[in-house]
Protein backbone atom coordinates (compact mmCIF):
# COMPACT_ATOMS: atom_id res chain seq x y z
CA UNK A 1 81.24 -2.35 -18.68
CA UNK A 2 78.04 -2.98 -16.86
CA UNK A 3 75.26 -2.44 -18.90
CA UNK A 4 72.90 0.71 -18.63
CA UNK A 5 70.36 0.52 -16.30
CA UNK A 6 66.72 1.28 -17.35
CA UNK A 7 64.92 4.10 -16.28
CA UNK A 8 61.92 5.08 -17.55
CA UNK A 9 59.77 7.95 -16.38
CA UNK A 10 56.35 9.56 -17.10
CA UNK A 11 54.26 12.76 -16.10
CA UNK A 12 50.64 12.43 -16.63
CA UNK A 13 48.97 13.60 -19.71
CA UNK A 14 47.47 16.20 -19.25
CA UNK A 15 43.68 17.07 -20.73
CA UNK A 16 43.94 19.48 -23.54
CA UNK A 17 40.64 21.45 -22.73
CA UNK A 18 42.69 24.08 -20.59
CA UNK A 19 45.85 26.19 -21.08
CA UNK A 20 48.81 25.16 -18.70
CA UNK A 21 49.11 26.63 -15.38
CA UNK A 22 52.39 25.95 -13.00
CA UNK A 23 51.26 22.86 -11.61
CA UNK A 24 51.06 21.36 -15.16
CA UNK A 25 54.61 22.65 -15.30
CA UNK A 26 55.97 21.48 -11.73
CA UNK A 27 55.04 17.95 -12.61
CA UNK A 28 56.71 18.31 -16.39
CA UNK A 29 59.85 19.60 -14.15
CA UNK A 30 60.34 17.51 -11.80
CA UNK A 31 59.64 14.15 -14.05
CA UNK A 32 62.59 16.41 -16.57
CA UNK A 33 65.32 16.97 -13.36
CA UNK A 34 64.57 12.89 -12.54
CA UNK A 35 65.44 12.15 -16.09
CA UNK A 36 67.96 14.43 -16.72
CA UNK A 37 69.69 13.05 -13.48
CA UNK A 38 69.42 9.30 -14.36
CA UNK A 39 70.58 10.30 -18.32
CA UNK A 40 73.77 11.88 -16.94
CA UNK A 41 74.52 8.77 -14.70
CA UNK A 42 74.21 6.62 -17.89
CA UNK A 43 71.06 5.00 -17.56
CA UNK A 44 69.13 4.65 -20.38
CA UNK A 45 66.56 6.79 -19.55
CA UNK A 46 63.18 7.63 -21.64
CA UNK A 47 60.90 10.82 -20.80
CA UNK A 48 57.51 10.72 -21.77
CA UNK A 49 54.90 13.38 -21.83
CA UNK A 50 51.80 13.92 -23.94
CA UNK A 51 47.98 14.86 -24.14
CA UNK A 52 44.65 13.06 -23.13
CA UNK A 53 42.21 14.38 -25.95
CA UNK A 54 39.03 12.49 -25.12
CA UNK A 55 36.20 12.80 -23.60
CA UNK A 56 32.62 14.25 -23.14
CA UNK A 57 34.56 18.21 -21.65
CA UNK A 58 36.48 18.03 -24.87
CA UNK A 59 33.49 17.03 -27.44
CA UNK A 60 31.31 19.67 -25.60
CA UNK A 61 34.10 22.68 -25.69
CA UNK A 62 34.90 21.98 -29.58
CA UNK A 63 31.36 21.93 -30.52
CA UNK A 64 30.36 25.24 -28.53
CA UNK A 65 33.47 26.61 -30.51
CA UNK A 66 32.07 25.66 -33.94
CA UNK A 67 34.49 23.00 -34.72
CA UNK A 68 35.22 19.35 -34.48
CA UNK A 69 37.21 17.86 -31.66
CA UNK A 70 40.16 16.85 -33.08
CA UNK A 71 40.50 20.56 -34.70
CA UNK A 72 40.24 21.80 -31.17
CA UNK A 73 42.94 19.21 -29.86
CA UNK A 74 45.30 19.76 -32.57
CA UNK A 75 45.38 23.39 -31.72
CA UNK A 76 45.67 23.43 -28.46
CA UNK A 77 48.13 20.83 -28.66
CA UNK A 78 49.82 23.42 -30.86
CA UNK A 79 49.30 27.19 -28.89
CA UNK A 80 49.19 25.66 -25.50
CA UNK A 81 50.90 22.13 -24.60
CA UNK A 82 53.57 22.18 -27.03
CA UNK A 83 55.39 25.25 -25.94
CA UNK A 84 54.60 24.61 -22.15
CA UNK A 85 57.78 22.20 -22.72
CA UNK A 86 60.08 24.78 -24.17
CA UNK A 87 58.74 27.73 -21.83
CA UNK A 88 60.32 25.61 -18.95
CA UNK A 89 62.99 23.64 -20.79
CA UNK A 90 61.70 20.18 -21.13
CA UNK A 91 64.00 17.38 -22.71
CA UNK A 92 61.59 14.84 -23.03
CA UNK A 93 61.97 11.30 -25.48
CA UNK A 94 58.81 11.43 -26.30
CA UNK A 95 54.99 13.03 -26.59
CA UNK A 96 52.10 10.61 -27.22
CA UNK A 97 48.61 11.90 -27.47
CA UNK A 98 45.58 10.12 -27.47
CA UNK A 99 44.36 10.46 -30.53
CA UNK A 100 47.57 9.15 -32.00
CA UNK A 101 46.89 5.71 -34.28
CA UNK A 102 49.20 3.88 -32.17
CA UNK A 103 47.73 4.68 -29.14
CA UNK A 104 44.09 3.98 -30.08
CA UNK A 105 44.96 0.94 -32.12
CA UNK A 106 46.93 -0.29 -28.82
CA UNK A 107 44.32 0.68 -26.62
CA UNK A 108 41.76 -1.75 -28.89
CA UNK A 109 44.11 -4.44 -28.44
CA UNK A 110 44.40 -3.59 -24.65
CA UNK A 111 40.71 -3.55 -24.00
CA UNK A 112 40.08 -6.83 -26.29
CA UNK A 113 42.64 -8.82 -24.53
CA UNK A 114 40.93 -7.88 -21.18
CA UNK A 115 37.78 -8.47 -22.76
CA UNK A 116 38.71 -12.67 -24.06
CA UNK A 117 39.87 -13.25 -20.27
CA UNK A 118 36.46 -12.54 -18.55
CA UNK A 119 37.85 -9.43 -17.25
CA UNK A 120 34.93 -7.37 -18.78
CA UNK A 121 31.54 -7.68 -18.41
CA UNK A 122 28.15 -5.85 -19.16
CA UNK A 123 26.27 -3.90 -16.72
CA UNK A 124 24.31 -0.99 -15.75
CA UNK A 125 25.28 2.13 -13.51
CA UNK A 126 23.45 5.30 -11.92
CA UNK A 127 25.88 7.68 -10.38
CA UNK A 128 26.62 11.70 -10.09
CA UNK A 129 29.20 12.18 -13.04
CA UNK A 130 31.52 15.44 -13.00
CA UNK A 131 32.06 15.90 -16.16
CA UNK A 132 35.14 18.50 -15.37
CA UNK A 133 36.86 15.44 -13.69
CA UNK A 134 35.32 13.08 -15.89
CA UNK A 135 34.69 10.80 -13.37
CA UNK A 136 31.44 9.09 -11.13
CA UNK A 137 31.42 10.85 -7.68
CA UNK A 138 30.73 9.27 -4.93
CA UNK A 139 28.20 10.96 -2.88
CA UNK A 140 31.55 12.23 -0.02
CA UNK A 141 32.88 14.09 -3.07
CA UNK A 142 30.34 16.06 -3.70
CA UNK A 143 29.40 19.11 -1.38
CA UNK A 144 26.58 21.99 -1.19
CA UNK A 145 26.76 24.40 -4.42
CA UNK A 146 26.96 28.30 -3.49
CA UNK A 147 25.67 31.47 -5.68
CA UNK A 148 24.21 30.18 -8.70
CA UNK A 149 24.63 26.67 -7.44
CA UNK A 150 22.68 27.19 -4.38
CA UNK A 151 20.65 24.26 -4.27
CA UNK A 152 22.50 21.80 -6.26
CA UNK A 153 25.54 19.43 -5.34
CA UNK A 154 28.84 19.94 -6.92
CA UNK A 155 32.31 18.57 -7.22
CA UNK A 156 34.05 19.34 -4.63
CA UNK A 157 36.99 20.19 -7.00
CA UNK A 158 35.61 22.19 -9.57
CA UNK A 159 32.86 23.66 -7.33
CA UNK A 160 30.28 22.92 -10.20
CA UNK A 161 27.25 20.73 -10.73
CA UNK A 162 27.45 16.84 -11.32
CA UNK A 163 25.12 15.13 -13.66
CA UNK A 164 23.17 12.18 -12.60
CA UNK A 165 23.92 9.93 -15.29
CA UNK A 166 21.98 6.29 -16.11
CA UNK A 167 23.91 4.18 -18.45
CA UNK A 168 24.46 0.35 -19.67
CA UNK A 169 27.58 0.45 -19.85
CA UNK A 170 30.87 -2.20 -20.10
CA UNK A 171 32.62 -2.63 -16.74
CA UNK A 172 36.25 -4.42 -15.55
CA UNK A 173 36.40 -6.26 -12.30
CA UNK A 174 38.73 -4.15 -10.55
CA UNK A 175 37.31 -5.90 -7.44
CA UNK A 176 38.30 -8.81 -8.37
CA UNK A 177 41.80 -7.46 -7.84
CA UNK A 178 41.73 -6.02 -4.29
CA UNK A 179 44.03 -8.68 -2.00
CA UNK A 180 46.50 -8.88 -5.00
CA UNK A 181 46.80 -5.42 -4.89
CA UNK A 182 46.90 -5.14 -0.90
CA UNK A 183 49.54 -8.05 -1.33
CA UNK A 184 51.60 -5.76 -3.69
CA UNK A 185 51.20 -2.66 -1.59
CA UNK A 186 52.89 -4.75 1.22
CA UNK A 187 55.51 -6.49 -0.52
CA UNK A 188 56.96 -3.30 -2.23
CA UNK A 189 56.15 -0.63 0.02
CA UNK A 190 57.73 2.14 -1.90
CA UNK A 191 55.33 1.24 -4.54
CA UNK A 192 53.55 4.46 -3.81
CA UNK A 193 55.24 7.28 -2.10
CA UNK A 194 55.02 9.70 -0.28
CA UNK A 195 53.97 7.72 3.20
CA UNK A 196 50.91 10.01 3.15
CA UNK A 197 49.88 8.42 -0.59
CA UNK A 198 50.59 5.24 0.11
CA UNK A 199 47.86 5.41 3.44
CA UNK A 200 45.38 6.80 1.81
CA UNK A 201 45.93 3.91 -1.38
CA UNK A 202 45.39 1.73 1.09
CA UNK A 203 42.46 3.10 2.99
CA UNK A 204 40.66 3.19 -0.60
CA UNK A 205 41.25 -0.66 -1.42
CA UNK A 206 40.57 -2.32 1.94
CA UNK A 207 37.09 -0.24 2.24
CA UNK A 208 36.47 -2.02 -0.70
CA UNK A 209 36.75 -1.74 -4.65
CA UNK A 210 33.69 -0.89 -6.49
CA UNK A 211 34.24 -2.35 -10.37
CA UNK A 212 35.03 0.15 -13.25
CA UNK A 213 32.25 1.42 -15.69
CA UNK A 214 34.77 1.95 -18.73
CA UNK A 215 32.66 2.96 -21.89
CA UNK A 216 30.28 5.17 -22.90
CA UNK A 217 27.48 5.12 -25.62
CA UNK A 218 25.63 8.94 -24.66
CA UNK A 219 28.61 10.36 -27.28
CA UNK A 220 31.17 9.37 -29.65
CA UNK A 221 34.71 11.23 -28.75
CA UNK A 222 37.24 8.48 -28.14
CA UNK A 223 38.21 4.94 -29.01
CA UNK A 224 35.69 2.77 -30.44
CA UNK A 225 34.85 -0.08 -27.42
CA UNK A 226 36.19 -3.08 -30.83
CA UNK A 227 33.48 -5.63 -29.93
CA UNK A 228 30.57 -2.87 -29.81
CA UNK A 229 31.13 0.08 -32.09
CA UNK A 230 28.16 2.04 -30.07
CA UNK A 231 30.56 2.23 -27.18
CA UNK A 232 33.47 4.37 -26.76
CA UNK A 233 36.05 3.53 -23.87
CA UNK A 234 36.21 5.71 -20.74
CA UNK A 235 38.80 8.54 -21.23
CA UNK A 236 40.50 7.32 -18.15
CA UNK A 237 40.97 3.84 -19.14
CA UNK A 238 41.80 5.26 -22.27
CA UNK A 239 44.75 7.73 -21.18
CA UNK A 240 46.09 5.18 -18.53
CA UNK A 241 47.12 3.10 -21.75
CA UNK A 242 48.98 5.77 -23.18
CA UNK A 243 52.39 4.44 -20.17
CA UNK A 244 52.53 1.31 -22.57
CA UNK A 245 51.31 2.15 -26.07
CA UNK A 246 54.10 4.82 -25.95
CA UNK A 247 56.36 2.36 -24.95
CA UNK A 248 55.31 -0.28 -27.66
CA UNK A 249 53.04 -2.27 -26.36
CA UNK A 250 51.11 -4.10 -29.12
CA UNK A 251 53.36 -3.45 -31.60
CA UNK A 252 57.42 -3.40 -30.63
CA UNK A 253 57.93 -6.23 -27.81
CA UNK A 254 61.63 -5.52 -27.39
CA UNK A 255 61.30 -1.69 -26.88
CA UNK A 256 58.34 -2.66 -24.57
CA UNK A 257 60.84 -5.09 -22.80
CA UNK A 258 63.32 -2.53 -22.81
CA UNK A 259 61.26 0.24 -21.47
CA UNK A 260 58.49 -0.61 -19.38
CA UNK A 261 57.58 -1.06 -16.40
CA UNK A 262 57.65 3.31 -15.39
CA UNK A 263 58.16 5.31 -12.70
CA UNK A 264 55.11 7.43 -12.80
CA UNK A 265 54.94 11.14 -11.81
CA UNK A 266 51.38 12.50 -10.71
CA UNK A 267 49.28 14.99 -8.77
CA UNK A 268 47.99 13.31 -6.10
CA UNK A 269 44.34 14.31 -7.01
CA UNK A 270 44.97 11.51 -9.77
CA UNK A 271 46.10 8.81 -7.41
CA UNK A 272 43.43 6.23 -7.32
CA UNK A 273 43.49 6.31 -10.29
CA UNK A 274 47.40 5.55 -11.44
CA UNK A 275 47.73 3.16 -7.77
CA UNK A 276 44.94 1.57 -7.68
CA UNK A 277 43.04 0.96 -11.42
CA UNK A 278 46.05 1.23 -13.51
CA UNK A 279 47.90 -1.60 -11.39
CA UNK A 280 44.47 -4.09 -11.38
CA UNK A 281 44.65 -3.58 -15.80
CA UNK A 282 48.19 -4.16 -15.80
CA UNK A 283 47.30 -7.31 -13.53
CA UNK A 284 44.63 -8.26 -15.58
CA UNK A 285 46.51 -7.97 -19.12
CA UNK A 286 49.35 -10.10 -17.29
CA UNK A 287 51.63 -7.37 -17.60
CA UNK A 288 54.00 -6.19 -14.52
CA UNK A 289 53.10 -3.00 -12.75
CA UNK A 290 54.56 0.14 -12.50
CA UNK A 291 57.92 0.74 -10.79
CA UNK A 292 56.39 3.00 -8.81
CA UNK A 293 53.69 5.75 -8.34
CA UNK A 294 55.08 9.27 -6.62
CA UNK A 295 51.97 11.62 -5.92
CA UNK A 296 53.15 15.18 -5.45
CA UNK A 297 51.51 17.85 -3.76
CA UNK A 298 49.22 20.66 -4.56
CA UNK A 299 50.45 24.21 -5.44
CA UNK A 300 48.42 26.51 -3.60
CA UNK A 301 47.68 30.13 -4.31
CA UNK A 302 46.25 32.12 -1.30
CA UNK A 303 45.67 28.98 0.67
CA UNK A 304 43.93 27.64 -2.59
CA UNK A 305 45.04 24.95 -5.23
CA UNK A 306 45.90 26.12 -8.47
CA UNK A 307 43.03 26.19 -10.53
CA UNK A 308 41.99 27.99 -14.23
CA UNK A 309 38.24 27.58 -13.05
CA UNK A 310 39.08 29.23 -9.60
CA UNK A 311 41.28 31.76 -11.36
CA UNK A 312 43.98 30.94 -9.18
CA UNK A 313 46.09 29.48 -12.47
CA UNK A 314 49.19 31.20 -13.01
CA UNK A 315 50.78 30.73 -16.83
CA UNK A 316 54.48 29.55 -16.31
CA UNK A 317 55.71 32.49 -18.83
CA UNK A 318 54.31 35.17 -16.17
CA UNK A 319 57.16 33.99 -14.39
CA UNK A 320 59.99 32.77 -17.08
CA UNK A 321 59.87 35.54 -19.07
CA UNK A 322 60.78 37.64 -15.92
CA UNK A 323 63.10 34.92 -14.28
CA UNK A 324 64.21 32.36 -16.74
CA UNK A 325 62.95 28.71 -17.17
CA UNK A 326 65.95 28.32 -15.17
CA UNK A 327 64.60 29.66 -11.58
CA UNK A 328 61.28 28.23 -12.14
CA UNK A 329 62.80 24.97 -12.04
CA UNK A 330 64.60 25.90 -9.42
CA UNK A 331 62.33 27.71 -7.11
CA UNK A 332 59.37 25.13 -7.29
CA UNK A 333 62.12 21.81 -6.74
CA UNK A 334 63.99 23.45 -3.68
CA UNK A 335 61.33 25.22 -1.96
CA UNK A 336 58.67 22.78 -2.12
CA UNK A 337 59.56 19.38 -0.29
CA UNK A 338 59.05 16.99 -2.95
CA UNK A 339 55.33 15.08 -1.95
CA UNK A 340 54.19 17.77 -0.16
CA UNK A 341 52.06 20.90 -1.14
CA UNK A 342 53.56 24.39 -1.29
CA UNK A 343 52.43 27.52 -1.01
CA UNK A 344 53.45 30.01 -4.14
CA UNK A 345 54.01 33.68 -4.14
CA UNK A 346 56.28 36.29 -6.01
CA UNK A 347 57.56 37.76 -2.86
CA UNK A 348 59.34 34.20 -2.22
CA UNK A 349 60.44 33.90 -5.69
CA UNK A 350 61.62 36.81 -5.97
CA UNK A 351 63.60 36.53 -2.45
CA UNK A 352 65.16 32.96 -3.19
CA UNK A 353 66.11 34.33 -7.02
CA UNK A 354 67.94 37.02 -5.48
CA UNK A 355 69.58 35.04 -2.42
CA UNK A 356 70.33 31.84 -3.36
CA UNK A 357 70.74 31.89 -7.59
CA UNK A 358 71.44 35.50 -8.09
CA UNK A 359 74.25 36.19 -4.72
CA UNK A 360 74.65 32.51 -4.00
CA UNK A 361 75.16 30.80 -7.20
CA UNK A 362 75.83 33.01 -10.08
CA UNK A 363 77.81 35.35 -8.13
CA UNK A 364 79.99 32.60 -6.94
CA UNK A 365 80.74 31.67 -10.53
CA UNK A 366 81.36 35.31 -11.40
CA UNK A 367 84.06 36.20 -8.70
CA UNK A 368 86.06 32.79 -9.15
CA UNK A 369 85.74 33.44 -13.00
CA UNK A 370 86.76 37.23 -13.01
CA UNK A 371 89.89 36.24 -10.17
CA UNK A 372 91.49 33.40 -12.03
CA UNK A 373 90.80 35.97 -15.01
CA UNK A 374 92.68 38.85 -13.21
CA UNK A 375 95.04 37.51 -11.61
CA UNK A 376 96.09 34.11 -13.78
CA UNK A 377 95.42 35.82 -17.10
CA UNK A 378 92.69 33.22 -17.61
CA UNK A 379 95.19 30.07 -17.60
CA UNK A 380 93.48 27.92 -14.62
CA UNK A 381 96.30 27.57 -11.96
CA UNK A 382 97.79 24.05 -10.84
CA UNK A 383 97.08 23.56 -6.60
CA UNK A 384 100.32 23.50 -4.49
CA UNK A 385 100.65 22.21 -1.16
CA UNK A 386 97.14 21.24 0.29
CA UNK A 387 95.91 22.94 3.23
CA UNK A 388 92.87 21.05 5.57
CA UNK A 389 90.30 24.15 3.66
CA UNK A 390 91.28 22.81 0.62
CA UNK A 391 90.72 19.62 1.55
CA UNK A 392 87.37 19.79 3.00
CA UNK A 393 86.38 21.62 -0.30
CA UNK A 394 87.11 18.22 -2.01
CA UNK A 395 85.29 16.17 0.47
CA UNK A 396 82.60 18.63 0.05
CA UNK A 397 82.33 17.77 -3.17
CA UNK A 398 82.47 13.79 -3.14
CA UNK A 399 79.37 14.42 -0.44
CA UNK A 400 77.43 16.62 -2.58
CA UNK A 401 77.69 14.09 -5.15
CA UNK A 402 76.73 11.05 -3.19
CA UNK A 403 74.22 12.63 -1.39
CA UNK A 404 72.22 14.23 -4.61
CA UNK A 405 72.43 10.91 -6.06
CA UNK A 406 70.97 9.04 -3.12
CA UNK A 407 68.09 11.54 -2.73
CA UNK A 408 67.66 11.23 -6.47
CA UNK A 409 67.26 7.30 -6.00
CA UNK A 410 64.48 8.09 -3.24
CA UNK A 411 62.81 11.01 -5.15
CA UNK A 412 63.50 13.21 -2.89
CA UNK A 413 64.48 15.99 -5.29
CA UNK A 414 64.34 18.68 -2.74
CA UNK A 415 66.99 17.21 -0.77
CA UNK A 416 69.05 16.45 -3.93
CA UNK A 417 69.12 20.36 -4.90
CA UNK A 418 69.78 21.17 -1.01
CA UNK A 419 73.24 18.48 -0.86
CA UNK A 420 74.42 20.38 -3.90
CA UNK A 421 74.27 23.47 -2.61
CA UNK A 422 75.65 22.61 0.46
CA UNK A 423 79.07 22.86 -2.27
CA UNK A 424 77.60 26.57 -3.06
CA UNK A 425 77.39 27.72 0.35
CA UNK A 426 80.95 25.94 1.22
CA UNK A 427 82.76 27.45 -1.82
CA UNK A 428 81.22 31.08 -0.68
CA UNK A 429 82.84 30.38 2.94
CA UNK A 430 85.99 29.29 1.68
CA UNK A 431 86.20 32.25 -0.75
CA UNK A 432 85.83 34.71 2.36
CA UNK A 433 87.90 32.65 4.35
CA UNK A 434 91.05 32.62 2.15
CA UNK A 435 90.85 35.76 0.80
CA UNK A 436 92.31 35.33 -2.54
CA UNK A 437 91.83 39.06 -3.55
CA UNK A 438 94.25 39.85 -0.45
CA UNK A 439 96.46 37.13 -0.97
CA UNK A 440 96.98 38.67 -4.68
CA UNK A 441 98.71 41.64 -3.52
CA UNK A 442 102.02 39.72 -2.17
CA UNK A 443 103.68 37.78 -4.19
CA UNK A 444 105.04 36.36 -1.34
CA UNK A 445 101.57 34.58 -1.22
CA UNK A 446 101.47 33.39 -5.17
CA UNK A 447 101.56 29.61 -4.52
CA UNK A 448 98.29 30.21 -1.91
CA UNK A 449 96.96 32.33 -4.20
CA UNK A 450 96.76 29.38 -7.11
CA UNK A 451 95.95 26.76 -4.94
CA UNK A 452 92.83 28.75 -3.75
CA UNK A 453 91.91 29.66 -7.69
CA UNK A 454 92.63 25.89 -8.63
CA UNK A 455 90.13 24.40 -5.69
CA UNK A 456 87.61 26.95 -6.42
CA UNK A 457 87.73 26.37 -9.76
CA UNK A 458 87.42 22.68 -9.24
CA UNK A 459 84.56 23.06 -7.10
CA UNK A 460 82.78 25.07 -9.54
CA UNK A 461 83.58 22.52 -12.05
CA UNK A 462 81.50 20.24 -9.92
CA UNK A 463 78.82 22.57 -9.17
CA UNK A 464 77.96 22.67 -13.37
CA UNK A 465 77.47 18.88 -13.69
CA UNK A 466 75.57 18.89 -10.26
CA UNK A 467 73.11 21.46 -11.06
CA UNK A 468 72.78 20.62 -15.45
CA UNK A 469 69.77 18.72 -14.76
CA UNK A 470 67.90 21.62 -12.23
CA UNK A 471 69.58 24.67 -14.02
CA UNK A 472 70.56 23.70 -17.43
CA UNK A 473 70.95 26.75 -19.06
CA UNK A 474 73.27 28.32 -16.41
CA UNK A 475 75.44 25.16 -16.31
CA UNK A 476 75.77 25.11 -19.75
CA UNK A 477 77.34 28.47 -19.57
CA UNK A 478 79.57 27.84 -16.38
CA UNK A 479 80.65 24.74 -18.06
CA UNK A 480 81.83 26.99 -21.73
CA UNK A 481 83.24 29.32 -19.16
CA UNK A 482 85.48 27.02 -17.51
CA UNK A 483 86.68 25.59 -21.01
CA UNK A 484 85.44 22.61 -20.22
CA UNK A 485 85.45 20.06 -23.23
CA UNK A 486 82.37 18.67 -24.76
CA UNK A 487 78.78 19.72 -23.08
CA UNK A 488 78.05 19.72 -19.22
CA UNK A 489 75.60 16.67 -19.73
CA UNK A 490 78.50 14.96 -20.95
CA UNK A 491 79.92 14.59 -18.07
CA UNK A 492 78.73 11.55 -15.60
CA UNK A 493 76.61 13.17 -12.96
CA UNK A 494 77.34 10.62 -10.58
CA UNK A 495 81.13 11.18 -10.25
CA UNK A 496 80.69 15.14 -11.30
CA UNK A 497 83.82 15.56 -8.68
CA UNK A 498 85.47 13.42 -11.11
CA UNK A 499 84.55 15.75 -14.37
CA UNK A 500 87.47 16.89 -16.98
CA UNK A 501 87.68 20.15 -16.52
CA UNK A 502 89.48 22.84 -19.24
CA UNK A 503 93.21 24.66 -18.96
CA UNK A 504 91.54 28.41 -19.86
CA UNK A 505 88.58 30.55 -18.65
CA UNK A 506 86.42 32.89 -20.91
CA UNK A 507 84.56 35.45 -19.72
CA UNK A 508 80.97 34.56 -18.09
CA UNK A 509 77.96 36.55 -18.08
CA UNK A 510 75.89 36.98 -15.27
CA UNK A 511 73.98 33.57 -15.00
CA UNK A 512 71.39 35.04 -12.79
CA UNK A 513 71.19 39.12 -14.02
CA UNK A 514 69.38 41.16 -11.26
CA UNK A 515 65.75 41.50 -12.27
CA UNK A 516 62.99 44.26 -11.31
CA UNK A 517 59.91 43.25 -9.70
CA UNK A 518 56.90 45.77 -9.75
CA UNK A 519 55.84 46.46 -7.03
């Protein structure tokens, strides 16, 4: 047997100073759905999520709160970031956070590396810093402030003042770096995707790379710089580490051989910063690049991106603990093309719940449940003579297969979702179609009546392994329902036509119960 392929996947980690809002959870979804889908085709697959805890915003919250930073990461690691992964069902490998010893002792050996080569050197810098981003601003990100503002410039993102900032700080040559990068861009043009990404990446590097200011002596939260004690690193340079100290860099070579390089999930407001810097380190270290960098889109609210400081954030448990981690996954993969930004609201949550998972899906799985039930006493029938319907179920199936799996390959997880429900939608048209609950009353019609059962049932079967890695809980279910053996993950995603289905059905629940929206 060939052996496994490697897939190894990442979301950003995401800066403890805030409570999650459903973009932190769309990202920790989709990276989830990738890596559930590449797990269950038997590659060995590694999900890895964690927390950036560094940084002048963190230092500056913690001490107006009385207490030190790491007190104020480890709880918020603990109320907040923690439980975002089981509120919307996350089976990630593993969580690294910054201030873990094997990250910071990694990110030492990182920096000194860079450091021996000539990669780093000392210098001074002036800019507008924001500290919300914690990042220099170029004078085009930076706009007129408004109200209290009025009068001051401000990020354009967080819609508060910058700081001018004068510092002597410790800088990398990303410039340096430019035409290798441009030469990789070229070469591997899927490097970073979407097509809209990948022109911007571009527009940023040939307009020229500035070098990176990457410590700070003003305050002390984060890694010591290991040459100069008075220096912490940059929390950016710092968190971009955490890809390959998670993976064992510094300290397990063949896990790091095994693992890296990543496929990295971000927001694209964090692009230049995972296809552009991040690349010119890895260069510099002599370490490959990423597999690739996939910048999704924005989630808007009212026309406006989700934001905690705009009071447009929306807590993922406002909407699982009405619809299940289930349909959140669901809802923000199938109705938002993958890449692009999409526009939230409850009205079209509420609408797709009740259309596609609630009538579509679950009650699909109810009626073909409750008939083989009824009118097989549970025993799942053996298919007689083949008819073209029944036939075009099965190449339904083979399709939906193929077809998830190639738009899995792409990232195009939207279109993945869509191909398998192609098999909902065609099961629901063969169902009122055939009939089955007429053919039932003739006996005459028995052998019709089984060979319906068996192809629905069949196509169900498919339908569980298809879905596990978008819906897992309701698959799960389907798949004990069916009498399937083992668990639904078991079974190789890749050839889910091909899955081992059971002899006996047990009663299912609804997998998508009718829920009340206020008004």
């Amino acid at each position: 047997m060939a052996e496994a392929s490697s897939f190894y996947i990442t979301t950003p980690i995401f800066y403890v100073n805030d409570v999650p809002h459903i973009g932190h959870a769309y990202t920790e979804v989709a990276a989830d759905v990738l890596a559930r889908w590449h797990r269950q085709a038997g590659d060995d697959t590694w999900m890895l999520t964690g927390t950036d805890e560094h940084g002048q915003k963190i230092l500056r919250t913690a001490t107006a709160n009385g207490v030190t930073p790491q007190e104020w990461a480890d709880k918020l690691v603990a109320d907040a970031w923690i439980p975002l992964l089981e509120t919307v069902n996350i089976a990630n490998d593993d969580f690294i956070r910054t201030t873990d010893e094997r990250h910071e002792r990694n990110v030492q050996k990182f920096l000194q590396k860079l450091y021996d080569d000539g990669h780093i050197y000392t210098g001074e810098y002036e800019g507008y810093y924001c500290v919300g981003c914690e990042e220099y601003k170029q004078e085009s990100d930076l706009v007129p402030g408004a109200g209290e503002y009025e009068g001051q410039l401000v990020c354009a993102i967080h819609s508060k003042p910058v700081e001018l900032l004068h510092e002597k700080n410790y800088f990398f040559r990303t410039s340096a770096f430019a035409e290798r990068l441009l030469a990789l861009y070229e070469e591997r043009p899927d490097f970073v995707q979407p097509e809209s990404a990948r022109n911007e990446v571009l527009g940023w590097v040939r307009s020229g790379l500035a070098d990176l200011s990457i410590s700070r002596s003003t305050f002390d939260w984060g890694v010591k710089v290991p040459w100069d004690e008075t220096h912490v690193v940059y929390v950016w340079f710092d968190a971009l580490l955490n890809y390959i100290t998670a993976a064992g860099y510094g300290q397990d070579d063949e896990e790091f051989a095994r693992r890296w390089p990543a496929q990295h999930i971000v927001g694209k407001d964090i692009l230049r910063f995972h296809a552009v810097i991040w690349p010119a380190m890895l260069m510099a270290a002599g370490l490959e690049v990423p597999k690739g960098v996939f910048g999704h889109g924005w989630l808007l609210v009212g026309g406006e991106k989700m934001s905690k400081s705009k009071l447009t954030g929306i807590a993922p448990e406002q909407i699982t603990s009405t619809f299940g981690s289930d349909a959140f996954r669901y809802y923000f993969l199938r109705a938002i093309a993958f890449g692009q930004d999409g526009s939230f609201s409850w009205e079209d949550l509420s609408a797709r719940y009740q259309a596609e998972l609630a009538n579509g899906f679950g009650n699909l799985a109810s009626r073909v449940v409750a008939m083989i039930t009824r009118y097989c006493d549970g025993a799942v029938p053996t298919a007689g003579a083949l008819q073209p319907a029944d036939i075009e179920i099965a190449s339904v199936e083979r399709r939906a297969t193929d077809d998830s799996w190639q738009a899995i390959d792409r990232l195009a997880i939207h279109e993945a979702i869509g191909a398998a429900w192609a098999l909902v939608d065609a099961l629901n048209g063969y169902l009122t179609a055939e009939e089955p609950w007429a053919l039932a009353k003739d006996p005459a019609n028995r052998e019709r009546l089984e060979t319906v059962l068996a192809t629905a049932y069949r196509g169900l079967g498919t339908l569980a392994v298809l879905l596990s890695p978008v819906t897992p809980v309701a698959a799960a279910k389907l798949w004990t329902a069916l009498g399937a053996p083992g668990t639904v993950q078991q079974a190789r995603i890749d050839r889910a036509y091909e899955a081992e289905l059971g002899t006996t059905v047990s009663p299912l629940e609804a997998l998508f119960p009718r829920v009340e929206v206020a008004e």
